[in-house]
Protein backbone atom coordinates (compact mmCIF):
# COMPACT_ATOMS: atom_id res chain seq x y z
CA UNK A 1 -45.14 -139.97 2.02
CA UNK A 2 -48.91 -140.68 2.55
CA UNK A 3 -49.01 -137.43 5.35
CA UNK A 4 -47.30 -135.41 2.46
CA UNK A 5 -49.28 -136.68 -0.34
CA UNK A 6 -52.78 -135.66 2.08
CA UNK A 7 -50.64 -132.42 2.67
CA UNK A 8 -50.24 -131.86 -1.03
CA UNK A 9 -53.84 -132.64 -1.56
CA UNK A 10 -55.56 -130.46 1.20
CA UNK A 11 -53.28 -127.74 0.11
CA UNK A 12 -54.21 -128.16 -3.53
CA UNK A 13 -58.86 -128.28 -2.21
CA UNK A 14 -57.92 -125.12 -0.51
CA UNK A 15 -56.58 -123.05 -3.40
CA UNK A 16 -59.21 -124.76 -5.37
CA UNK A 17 -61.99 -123.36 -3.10
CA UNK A 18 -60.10 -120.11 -2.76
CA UNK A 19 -59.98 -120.03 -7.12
CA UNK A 20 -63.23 -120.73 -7.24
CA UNK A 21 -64.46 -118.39 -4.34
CA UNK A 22 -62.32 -115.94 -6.07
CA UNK A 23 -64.00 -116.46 -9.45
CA UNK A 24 -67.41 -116.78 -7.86
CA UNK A 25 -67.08 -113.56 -6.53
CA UNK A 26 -65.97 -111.44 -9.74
CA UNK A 27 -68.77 -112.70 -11.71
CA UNK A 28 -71.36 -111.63 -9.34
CA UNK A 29 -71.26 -108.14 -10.42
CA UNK A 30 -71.99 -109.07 -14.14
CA UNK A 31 -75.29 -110.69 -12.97
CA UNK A 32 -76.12 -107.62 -11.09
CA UNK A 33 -75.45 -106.00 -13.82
CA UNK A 34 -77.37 -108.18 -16.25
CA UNK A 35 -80.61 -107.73 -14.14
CA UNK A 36 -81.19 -104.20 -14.45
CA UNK A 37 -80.41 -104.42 -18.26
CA UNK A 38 -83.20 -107.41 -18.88
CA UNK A 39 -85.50 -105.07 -16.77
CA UNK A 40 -85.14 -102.25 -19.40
CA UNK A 41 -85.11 -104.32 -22.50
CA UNK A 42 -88.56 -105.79 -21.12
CA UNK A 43 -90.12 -102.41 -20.31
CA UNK A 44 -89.22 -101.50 -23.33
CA UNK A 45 -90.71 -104.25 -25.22
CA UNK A 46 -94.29 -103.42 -22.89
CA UNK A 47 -93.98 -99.78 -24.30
CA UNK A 48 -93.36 -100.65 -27.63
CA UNK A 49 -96.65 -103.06 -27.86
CA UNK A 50 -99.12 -100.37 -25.63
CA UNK A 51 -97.33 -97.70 -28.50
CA UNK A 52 -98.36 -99.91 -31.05
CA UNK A 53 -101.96 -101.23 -30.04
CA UNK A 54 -102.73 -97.65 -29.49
CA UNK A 55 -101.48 -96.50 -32.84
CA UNK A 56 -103.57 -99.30 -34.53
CA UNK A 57 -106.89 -98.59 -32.64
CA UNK A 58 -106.42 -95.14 -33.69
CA UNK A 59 -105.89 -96.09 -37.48
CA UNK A 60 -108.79 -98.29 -37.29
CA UNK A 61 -110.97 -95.70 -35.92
CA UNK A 62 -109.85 -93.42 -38.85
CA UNK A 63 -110.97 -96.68 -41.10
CA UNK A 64 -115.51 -96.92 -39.30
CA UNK A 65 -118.01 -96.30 -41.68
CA UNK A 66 -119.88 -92.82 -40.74
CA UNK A 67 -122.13 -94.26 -38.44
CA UNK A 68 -119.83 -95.32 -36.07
CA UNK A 69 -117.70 -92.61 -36.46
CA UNK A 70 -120.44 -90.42 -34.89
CA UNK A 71 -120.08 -92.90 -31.92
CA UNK A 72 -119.14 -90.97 -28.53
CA UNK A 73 -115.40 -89.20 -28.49
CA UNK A 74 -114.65 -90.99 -31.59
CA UNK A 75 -114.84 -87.57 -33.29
CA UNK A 76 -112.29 -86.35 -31.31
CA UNK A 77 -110.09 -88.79 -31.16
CA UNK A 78 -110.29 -89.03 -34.88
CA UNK A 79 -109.51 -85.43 -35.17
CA UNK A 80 -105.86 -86.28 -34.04
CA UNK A 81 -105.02 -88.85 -36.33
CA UNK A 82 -102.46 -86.81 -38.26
CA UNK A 83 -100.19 -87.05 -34.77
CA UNK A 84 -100.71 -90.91 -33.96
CA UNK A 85 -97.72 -91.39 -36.31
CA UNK A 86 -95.86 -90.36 -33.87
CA UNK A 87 -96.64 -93.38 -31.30
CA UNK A 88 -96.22 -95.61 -34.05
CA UNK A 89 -92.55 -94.09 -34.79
CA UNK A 90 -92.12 -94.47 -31.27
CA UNK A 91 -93.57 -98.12 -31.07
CA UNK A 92 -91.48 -99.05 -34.30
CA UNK A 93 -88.19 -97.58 -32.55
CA UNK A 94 -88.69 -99.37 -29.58
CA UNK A 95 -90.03 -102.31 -30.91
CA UNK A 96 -86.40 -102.69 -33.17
CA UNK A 97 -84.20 -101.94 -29.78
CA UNK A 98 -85.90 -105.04 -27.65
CA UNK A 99 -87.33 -107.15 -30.63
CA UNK A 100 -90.54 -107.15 -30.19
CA UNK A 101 -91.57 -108.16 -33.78
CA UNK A 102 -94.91 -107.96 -34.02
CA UNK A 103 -95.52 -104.72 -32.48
CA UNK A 104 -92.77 -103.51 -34.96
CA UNK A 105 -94.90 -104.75 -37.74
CA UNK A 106 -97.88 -102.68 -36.02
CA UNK A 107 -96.15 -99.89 -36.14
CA UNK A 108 -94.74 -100.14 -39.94
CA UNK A 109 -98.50 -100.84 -40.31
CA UNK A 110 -99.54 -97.85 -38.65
CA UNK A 111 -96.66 -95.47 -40.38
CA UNK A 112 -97.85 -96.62 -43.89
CA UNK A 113 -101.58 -95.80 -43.73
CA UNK A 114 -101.08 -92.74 -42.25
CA UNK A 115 -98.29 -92.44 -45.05
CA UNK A 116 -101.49 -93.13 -47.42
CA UNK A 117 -103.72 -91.10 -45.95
CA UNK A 118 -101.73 -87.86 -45.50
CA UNK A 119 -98.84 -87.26 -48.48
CA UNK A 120 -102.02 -85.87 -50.76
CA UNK A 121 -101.66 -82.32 -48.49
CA UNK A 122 -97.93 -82.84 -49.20
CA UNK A 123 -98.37 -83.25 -53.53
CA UNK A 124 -100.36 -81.03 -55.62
CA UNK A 125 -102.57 -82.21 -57.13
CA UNK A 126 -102.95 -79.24 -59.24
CA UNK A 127 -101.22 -76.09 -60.37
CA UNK A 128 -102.38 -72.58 -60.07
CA UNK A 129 -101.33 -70.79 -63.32
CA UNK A 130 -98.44 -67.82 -63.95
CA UNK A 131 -101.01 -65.04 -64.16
CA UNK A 132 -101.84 -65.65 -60.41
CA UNK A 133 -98.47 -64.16 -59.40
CA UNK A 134 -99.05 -61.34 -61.36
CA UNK A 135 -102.76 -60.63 -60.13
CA UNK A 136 -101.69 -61.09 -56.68
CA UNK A 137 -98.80 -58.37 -56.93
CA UNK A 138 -101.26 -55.77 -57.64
CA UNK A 139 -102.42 -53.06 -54.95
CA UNK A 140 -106.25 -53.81 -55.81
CA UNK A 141 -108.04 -56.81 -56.28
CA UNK A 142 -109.40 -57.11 -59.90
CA UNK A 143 -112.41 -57.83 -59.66
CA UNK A 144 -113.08 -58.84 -63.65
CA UNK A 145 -110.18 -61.25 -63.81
CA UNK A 146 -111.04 -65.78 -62.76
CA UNK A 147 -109.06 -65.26 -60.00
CA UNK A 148 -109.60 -64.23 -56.35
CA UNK A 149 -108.20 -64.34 -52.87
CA UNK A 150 -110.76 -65.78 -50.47
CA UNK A 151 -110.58 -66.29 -46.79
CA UNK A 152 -112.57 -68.37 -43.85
CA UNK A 153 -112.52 -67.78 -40.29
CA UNK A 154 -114.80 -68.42 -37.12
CA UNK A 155 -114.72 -65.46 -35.05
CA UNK A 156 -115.96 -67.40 -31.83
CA UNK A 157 -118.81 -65.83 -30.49
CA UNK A 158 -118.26 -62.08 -31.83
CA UNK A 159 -115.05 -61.72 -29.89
CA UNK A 160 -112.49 -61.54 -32.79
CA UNK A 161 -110.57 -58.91 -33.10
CA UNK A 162 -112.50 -56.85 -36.09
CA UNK A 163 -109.91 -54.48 -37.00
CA UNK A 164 -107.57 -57.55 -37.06
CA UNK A 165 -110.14 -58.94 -39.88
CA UNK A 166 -110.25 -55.99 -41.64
CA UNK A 167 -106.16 -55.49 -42.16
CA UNK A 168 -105.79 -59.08 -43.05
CA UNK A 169 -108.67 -58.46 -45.93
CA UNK A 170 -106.47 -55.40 -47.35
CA UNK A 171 -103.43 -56.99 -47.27
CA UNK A 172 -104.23 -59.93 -48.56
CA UNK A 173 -106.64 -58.42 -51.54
CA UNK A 174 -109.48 -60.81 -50.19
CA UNK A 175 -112.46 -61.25 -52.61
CA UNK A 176 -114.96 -63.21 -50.91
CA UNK A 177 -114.67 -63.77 -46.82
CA UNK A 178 -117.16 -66.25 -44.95
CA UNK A 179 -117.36 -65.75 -41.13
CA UNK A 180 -118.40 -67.98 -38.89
CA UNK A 181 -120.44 -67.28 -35.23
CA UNK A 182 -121.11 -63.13 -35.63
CA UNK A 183 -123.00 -61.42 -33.66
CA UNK A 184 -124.48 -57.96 -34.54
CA UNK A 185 -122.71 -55.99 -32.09
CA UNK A 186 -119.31 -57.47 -33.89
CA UNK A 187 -120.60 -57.06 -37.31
CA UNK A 188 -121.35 -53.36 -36.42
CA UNK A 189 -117.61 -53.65 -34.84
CA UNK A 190 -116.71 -54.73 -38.36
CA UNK A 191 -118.48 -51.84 -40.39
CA UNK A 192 -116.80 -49.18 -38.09
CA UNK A 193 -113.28 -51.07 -38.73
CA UNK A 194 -114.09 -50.20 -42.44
CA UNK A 195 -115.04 -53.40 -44.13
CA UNK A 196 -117.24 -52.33 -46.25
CA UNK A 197 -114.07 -50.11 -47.70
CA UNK A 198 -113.19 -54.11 -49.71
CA UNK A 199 -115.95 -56.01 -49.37
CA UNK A 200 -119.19 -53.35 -49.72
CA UNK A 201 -121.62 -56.22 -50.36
CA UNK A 202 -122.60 -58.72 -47.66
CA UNK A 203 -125.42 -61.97 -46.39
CA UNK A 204 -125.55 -61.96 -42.99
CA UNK A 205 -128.15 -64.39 -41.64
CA UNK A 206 -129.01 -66.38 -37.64
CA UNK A 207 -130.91 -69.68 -36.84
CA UNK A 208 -131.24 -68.49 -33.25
CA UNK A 209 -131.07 -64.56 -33.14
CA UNK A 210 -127.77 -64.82 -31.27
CA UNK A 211 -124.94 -66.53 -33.32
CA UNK A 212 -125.00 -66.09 -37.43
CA UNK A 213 -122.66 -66.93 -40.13
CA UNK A 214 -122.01 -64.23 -42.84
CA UNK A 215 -120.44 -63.76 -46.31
CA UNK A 216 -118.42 -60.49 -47.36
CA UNK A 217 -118.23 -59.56 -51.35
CA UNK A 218 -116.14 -57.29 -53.23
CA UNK A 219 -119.09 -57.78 -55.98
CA UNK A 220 -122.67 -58.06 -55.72
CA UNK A 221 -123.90 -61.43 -54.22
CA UNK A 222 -126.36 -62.64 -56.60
CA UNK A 223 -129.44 -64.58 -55.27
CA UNK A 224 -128.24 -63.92 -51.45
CA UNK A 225 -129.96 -66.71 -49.14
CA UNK A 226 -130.08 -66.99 -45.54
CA UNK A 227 -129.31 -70.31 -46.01
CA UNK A 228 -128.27 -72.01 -48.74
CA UNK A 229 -128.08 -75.63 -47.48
CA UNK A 230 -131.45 -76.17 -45.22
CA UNK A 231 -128.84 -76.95 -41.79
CA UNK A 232 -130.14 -78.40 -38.77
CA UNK A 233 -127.31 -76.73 -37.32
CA UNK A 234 -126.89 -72.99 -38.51
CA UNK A 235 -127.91 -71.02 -41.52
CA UNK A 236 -125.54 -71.20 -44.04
CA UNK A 237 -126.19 -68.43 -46.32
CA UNK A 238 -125.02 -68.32 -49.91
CA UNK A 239 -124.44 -65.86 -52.88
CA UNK A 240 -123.53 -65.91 -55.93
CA UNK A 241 -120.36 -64.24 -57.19
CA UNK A 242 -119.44 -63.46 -60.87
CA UNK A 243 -116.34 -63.89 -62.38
CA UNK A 244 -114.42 -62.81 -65.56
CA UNK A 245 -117.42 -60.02 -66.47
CA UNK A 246 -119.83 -62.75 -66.66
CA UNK A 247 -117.86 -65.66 -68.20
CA UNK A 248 -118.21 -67.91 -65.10
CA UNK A 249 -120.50 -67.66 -61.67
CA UNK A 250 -119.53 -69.28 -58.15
CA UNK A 251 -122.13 -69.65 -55.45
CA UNK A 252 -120.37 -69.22 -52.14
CA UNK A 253 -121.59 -70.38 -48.78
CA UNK A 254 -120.49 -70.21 -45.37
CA UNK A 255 -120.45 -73.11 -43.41
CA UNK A 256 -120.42 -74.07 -39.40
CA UNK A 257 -121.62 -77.21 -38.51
CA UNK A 258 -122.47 -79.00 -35.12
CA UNK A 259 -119.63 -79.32 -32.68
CA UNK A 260 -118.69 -83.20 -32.12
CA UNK A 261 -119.29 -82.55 -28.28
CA UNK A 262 -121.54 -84.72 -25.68
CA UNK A 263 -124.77 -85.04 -26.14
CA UNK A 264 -124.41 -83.72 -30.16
CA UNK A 265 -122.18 -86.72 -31.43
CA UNK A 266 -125.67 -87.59 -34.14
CA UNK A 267 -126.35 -83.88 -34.89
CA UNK A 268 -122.49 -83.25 -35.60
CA UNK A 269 -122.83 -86.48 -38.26
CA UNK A 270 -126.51 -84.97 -39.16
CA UNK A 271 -125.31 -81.77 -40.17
CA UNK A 272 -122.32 -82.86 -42.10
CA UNK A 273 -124.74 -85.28 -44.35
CA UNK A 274 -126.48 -82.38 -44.28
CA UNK A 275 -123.96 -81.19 -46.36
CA UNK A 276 -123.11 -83.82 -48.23
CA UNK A 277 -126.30 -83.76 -49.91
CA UNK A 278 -125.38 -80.94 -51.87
CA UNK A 279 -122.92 -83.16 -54.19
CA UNK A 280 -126.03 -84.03 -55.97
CA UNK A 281 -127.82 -80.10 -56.21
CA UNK A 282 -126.87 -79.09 -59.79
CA UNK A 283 -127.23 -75.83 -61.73
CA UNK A 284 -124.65 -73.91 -59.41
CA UNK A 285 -120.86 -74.42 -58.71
CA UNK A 286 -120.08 -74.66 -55.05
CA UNK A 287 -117.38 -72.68 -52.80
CA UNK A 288 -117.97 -73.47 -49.27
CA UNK A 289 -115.97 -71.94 -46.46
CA UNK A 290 -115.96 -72.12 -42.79
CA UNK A 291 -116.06 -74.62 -39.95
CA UNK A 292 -116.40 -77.70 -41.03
CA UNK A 293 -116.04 -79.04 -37.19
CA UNK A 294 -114.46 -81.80 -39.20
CA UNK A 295 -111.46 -82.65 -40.64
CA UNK A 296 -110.19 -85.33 -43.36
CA UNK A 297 -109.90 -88.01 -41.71
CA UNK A 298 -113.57 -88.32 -40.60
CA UNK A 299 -115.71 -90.23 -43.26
CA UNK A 300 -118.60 -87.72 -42.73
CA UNK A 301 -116.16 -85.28 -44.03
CA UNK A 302 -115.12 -87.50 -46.80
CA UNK A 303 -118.49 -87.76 -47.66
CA UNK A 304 -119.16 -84.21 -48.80
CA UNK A 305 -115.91 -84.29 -51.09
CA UNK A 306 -117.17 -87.74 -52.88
CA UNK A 307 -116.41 -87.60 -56.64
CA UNK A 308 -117.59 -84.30 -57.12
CA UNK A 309 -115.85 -81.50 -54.45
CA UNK A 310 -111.94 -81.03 -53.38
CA UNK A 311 -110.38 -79.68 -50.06
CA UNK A 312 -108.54 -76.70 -51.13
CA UNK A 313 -105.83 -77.79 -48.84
CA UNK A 314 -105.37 -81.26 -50.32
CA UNK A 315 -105.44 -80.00 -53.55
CA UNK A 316 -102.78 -77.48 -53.53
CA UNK A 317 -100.33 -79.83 -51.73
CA UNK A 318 -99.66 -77.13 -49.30
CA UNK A 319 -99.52 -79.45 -45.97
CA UNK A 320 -101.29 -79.53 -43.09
CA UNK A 321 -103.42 -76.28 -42.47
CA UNK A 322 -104.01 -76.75 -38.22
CA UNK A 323 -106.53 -74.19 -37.59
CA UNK A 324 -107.71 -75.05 -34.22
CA UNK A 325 -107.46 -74.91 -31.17
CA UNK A 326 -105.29 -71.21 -32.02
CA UNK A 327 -105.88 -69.93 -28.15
CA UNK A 328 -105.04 -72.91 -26.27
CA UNK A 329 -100.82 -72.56 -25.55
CA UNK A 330 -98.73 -74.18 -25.10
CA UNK A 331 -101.04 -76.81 -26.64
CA UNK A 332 -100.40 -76.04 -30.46
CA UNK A 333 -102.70 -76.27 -32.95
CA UNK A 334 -103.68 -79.83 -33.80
CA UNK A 335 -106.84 -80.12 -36.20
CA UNK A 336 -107.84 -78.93 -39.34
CA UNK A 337 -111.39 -78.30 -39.03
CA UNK A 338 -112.05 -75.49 -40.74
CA UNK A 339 -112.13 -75.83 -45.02
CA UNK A 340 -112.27 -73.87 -48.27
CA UNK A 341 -114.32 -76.91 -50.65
CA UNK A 342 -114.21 -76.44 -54.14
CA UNK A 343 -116.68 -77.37 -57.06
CA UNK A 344 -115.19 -79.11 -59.82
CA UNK A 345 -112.90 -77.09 -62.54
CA UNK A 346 -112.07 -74.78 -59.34
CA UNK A 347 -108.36 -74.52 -58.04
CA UNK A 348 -106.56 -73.40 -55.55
CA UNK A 349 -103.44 -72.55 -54.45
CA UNK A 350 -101.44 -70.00 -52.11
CA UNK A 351 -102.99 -71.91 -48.69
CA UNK A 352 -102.08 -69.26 -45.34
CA UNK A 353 -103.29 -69.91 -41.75
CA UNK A 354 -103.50 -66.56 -39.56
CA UNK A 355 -103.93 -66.08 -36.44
CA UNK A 356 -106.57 -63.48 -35.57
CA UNK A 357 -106.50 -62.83 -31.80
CA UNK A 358 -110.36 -63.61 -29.22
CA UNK A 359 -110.76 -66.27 -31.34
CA UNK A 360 -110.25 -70.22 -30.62
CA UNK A 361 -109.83 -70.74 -34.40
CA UNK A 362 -107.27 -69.61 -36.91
CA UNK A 363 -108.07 -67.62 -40.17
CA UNK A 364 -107.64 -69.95 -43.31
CA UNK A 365 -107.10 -68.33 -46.69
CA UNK A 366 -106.51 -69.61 -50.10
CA UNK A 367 -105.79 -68.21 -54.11
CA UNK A 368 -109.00 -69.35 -55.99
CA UNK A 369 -108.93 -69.57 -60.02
CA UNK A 370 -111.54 -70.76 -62.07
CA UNK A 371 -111.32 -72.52 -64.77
């Protein structure tokens, strides 16, 4: 009985150890398994904070005061903030998959300023009137009416295409167009293409005999300048253009500031207060068109607008209007630096971009009414 009972019992430890061998060895693949999965759901959590921090530092940078805005590469980063909404959709997505809770509140963070800061391009703020549709349906630009088609572009150095400039003027029944970095042998280029066919009246004016900003009238520019604003960094000349036989007078200038590039980063800032110093000239009402080399995200920018000017774009709730960099594929265009700035009691509506080809910027264009 004993030997049978030790039997009985040896028998029953060896298909215990078999059992639990057996049972042992099927859940070994579930911790393999289980490895690989923790690995992902902690890179994932990394990502989801580096998404995050980077989408805050951004927003924050959006956020300096004007001085340190003009800081080194802070212009450009600045330049991109529209897009840094997408690492913070990113960093929120992520963030919700491996529960990393405080870099999803980053990004929620993140996705709300720029929420703030960007749905005014998205809403009008204002509403051009019926007659518009009716002025712009006409073959010919009337001249007589409050209402005109006006148009910005930086031809980069001369090399735009002039003809190019031209068609887009006729077809589009442009008023008033302010170019950016002519040089005389494309400003001949644009006489032969027949500009002076729409626009007969023109201020064409340099700071260094090379590069020069210019302004193209359908009506006599009154008081023409070479520059209207005193720049550091171009001429900006202005004219005045009349509206409604007499009823109402616009002083237009064309605009290029300093490039935010190395060794400029105070002369870009310089040149935009520059700018800004003309909320306080009186006895005119402003229209100023070009290259702002800024867009509205820096605070120099935001600066010139204060209580008194607009961003056409803003204003019309037309979205985003990327004008740069327009020869640069497959890199798309990413920054709104160039602007159409209105005076108070000024509107605008009908916001195009166009590109114009041997140019790194895009032609911006807008329906103007005064009120």
């Amino acid at each position: 009985m004993a030997n049978a009972r030790g039997s009985s019992r040896n028998a029953y430890g060896s298909a215990a150890r078999r059992s639990g061998a057996s049972s042992g060895t099927a859940k070994r693949p579930a911790a393999k398994t289980s490895a690989p999965r923790g690995r992902r759901h902690r890179l994932l959590g990394v990502l989801s904070v580096i998404f995050a921090a980077l989408a805050l530092v951004c927003s924050v940078l959006r956020m300096l005061p004007e001085d340190l805005q003009a800081l080194p590469y802070i212009p450009v980063i600045v330049s991109a903030t529209p897009w840094f909404v997408i690492l913070a959709v990113l960093a929120l997505i992520l963030s919700v998959i491996s529960r990393r809770w405080i870099a999803m509140l980053m990004a929620l963070a993140c996705i709300g300023l720029q929420v703030w800061w960007q749905w005014p391009f998205f809403s009008a703020s204002t509403k051009l009137p019926a007659a518009v549709d009716a002025a712009m349906a006409s073959t010919r630009a009337d001249t007589g009416d409050m209402i005109a088609r006006v148009m910005t572009f930086n031809v980069y150095k001369g090399h735009a295409d002039a003809k190019a400039i031209v068609d887009i003027v006729r077809d589009q029944r442009v008023e008033v167009l302010a170019l950016q970095e002519t040089t005389n042998d494309f400003v001949k280029k644009l006489d032969k293409a027949g500009i002076h066919s729409y626009l007969p009246y023109s201020q064409v004016s340099s700071s260094d005999g090379v590069y020069g900003n210019g302004i193209w009238s359908a009506t006599e520019l009154g008081r023409p300048v070479d520059d209207e604003v005193g720049s550091s960094a171009s001429f900006m000349p202005g004219g005045t253009v009349t509206f409604g036989g007499g009823k109402a007078q616009l002083r237009f200038v064309s605009v290029h500031t300093t490039a935010p590039i190395p060794g400029y980063w105070s002369r870009w800032k310089r040149s935009l207060d520059e700018l800004a110093s003309m909320r306080s000239r009186e006895g005119s009402r402003y229209v100023f068109m070009g290259d702002f080399n800024a867009t509205t995200d820096h605070t120099p920018f935001r600066n010139i607008l204060g209580n008194r000017f607009s961003d056409a774009a803003r204003q019309s709730g037309h979205g985003f209007t990327f004008t740069w960099p327009s020869n640069k594929l497959p890199l798309p265009r990413f920054a709104g630096i160039d602007h159409i700035v209105l005076d108070k009691d000024i509107i605008a509506g009908q916001m195009q971009v166009k590109s114009v080809a041997g140019s790194d910027h895009a032609a911006l264009l807008a329906t103007i009414v005064v009120r």
